[in-house]
N, C-alpha and C. Protein backbone atom coordinates (compact mmCIF):
# COMPACT_ATOMS: atom_id res chain seq x y z
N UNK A 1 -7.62 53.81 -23.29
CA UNK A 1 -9.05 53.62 -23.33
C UNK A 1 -9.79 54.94 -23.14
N UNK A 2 -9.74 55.49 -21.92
CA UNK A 2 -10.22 56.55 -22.08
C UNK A 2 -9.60 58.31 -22.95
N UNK A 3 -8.75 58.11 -23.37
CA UNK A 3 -8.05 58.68 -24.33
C UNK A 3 -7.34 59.94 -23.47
N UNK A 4 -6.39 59.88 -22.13
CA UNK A 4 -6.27 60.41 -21.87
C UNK A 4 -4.81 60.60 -20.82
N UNK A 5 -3.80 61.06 -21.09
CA UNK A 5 -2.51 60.58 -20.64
C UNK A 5 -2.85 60.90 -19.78
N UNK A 6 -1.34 60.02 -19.27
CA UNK A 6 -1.03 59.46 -17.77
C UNK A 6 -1.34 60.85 -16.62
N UNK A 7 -0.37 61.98 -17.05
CA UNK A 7 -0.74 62.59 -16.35
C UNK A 7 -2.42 63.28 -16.23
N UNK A 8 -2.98 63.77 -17.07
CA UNK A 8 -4.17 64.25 -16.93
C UNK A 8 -5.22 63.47 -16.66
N UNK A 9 -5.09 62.31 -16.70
CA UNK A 9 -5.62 61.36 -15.82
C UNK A 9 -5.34 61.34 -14.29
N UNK A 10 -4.13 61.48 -13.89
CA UNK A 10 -3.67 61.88 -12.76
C UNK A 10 -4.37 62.91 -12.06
N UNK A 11 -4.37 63.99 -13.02
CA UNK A 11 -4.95 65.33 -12.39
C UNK A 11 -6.49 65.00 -12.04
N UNK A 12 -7.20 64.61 -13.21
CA UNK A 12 -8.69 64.59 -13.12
C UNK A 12 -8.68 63.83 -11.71
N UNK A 13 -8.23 62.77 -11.85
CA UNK A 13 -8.20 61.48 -10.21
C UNK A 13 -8.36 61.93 -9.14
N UNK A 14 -7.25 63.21 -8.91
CA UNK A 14 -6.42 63.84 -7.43
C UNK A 14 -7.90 64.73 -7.27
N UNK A 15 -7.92 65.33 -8.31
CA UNK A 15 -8.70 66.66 -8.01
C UNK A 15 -9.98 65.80 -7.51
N UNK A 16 -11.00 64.60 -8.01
CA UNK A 16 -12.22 64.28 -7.92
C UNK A 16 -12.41 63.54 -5.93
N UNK A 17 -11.19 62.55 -6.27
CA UNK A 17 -11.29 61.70 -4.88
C UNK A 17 -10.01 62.55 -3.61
N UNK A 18 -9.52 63.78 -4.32
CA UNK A 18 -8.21 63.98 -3.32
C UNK A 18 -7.40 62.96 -2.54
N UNK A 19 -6.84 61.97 -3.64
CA UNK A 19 -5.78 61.26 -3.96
C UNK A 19 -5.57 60.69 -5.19
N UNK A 20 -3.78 60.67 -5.23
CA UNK A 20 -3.30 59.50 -6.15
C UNK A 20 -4.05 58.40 -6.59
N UNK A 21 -4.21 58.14 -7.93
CA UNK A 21 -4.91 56.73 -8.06
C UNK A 21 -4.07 55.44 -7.49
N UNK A 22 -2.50 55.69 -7.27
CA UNK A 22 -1.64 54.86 -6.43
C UNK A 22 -1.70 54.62 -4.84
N UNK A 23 -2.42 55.77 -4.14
CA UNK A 23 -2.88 55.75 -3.07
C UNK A 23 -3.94 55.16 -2.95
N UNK A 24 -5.16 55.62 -3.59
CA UNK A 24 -6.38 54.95 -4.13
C UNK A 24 -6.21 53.01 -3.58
N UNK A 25 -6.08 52.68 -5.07
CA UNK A 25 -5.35 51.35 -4.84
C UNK A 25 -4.46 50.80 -3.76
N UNK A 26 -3.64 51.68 -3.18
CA UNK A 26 -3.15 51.00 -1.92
C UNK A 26 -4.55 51.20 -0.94
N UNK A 27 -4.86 52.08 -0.75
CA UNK A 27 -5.89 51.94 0.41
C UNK A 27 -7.19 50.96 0.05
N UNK A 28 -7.31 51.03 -1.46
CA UNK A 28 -8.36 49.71 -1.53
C UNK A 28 -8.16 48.55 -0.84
N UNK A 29 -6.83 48.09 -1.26
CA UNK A 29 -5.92 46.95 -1.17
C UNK A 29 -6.33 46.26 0.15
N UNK A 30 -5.56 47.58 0.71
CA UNK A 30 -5.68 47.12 2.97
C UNK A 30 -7.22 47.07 3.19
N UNK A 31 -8.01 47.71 2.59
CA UNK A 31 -9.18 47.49 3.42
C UNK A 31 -9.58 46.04 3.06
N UNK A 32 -9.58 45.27 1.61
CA UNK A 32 -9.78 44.48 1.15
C UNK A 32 -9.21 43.14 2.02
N UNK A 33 -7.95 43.45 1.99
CA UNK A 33 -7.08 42.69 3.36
C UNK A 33 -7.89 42.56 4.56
N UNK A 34 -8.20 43.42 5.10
CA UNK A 34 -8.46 43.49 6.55
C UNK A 34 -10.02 42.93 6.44
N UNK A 35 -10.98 43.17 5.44
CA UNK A 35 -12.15 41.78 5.42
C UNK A 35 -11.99 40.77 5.60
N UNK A 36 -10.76 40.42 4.32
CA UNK A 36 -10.80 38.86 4.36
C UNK A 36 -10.13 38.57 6.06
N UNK A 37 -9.31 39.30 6.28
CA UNK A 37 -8.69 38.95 8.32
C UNK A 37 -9.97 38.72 8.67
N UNK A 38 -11.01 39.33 8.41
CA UNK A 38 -12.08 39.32 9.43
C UNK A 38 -13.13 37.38 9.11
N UNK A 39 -13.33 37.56 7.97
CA UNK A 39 -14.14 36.89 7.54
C UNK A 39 -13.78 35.42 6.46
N UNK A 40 -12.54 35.22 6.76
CA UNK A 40 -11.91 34.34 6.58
C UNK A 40 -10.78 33.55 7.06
N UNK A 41 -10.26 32.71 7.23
CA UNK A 41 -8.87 32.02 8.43
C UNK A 41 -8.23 31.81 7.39
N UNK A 42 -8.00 32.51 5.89
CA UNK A 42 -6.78 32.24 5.20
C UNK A 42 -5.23 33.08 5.70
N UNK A 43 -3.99 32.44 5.66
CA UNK A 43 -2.80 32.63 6.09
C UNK A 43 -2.23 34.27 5.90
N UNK A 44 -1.92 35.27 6.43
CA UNK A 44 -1.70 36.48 5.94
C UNK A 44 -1.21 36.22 4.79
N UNK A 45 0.31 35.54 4.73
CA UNK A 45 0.89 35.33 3.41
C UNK A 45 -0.18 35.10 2.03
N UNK A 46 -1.24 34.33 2.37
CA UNK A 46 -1.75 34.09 0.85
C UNK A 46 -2.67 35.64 0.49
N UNK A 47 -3.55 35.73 1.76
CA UNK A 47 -4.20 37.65 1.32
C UNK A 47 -3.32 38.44 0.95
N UNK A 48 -2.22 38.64 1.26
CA UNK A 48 -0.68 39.25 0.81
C UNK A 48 -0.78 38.91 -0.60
N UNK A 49 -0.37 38.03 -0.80
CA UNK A 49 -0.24 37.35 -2.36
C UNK A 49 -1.87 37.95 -3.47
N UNK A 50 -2.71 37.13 -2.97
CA UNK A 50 -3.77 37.42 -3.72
C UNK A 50 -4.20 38.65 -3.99
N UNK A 51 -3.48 39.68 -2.83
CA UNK A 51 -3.97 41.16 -3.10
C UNK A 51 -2.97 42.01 -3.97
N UNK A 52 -1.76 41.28 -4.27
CA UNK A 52 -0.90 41.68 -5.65
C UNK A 52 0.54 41.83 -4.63
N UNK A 53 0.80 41.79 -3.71
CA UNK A 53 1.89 42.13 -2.45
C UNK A 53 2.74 40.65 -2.71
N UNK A 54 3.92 40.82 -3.21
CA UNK A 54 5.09 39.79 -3.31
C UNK A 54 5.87 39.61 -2.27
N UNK A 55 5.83 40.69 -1.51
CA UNK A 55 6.59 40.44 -0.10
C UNK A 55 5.71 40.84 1.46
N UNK A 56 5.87 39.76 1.83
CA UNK A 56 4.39 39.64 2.79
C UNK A 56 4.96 40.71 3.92
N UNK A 57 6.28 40.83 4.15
CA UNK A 57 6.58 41.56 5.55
C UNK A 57 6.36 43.28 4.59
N UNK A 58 6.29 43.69 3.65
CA UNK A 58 6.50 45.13 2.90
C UNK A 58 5.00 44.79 3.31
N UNK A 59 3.62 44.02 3.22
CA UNK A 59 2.42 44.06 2.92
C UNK A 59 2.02 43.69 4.66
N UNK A 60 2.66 43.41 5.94
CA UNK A 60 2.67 43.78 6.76
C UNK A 60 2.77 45.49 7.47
N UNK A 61 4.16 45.92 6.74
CA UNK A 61 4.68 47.44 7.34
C UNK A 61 3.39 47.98 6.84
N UNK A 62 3.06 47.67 5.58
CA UNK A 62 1.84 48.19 5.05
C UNK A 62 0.46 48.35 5.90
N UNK A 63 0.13 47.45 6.18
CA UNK A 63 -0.94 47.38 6.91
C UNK A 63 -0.79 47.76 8.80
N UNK A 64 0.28 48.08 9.14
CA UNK A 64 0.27 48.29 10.05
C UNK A 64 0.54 50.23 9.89
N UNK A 65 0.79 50.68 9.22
CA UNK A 65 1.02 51.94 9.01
C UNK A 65 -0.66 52.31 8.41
N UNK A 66 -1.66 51.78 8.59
CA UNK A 66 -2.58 52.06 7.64
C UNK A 66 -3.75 51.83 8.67
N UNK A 67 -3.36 51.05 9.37
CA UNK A 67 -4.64 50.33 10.68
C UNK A 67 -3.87 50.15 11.65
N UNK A 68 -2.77 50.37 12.48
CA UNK A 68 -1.82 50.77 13.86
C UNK A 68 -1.75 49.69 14.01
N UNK A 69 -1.99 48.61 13.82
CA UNK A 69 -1.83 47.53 14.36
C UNK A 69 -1.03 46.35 13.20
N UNK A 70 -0.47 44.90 13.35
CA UNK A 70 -0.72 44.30 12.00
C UNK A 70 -1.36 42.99 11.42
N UNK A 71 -1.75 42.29 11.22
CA UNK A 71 -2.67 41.89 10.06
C UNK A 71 -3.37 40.75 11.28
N UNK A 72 -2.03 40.04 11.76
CA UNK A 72 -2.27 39.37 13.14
C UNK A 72 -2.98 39.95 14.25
N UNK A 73 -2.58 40.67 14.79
CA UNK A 73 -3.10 42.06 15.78
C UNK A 73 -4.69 42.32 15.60
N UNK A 74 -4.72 42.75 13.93
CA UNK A 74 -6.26 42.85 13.93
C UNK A 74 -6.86 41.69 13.89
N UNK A 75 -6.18 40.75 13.48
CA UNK A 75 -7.72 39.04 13.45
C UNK A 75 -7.86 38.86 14.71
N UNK A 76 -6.94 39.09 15.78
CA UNK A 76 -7.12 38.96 17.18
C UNK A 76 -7.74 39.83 18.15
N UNK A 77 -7.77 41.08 17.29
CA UNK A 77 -8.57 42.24 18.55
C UNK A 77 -10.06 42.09 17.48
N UNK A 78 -10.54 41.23 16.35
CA UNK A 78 -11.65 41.67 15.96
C UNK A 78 -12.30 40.22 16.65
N UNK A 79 -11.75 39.23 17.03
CA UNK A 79 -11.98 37.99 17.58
C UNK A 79 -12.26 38.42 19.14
N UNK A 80 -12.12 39.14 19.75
CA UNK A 80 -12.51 39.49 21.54
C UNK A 80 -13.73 40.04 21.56
């Protein structure tokens, strides 16, 4: 679409936001996650799922390497 390979797309990406568009997207991902923890009582497993994550404990390590805590941890310290 925008007529422009993979890599130099890459480059333009890194250089504008100083990251990967794969980083990008993962960090969208978790923050997106960690709303719905806040502002919804759906099951980690299904925000896992719906946010593209096939394996809920990889989309745990995830979120706990990203926010110190994990997915549980935060619905409970944003609930006190």
């Amino acid at each position: 679409m925008a007529e422009l390979s993979k890599q130099r797309f890459t480059s333009l990406f890194s250089s504008q936001l100083g990251k990967s568009p794969m980083v990008y997207v993962k960090e969208l991902k978790l923050t997106t996650a960690a709303r719905k923890l806040l502002v919804s009582n759906l099951h980690i497993n299904d925000i896992a799922y719906e946010l593209g994550y096939e394996d809920s404990n990889y989309f745990i390590r995830e979120f706990k390497r990203a926010f110190g805590c994990t997915p549980n941890q935060y619905r409970h310290i944003a609930k006190e």
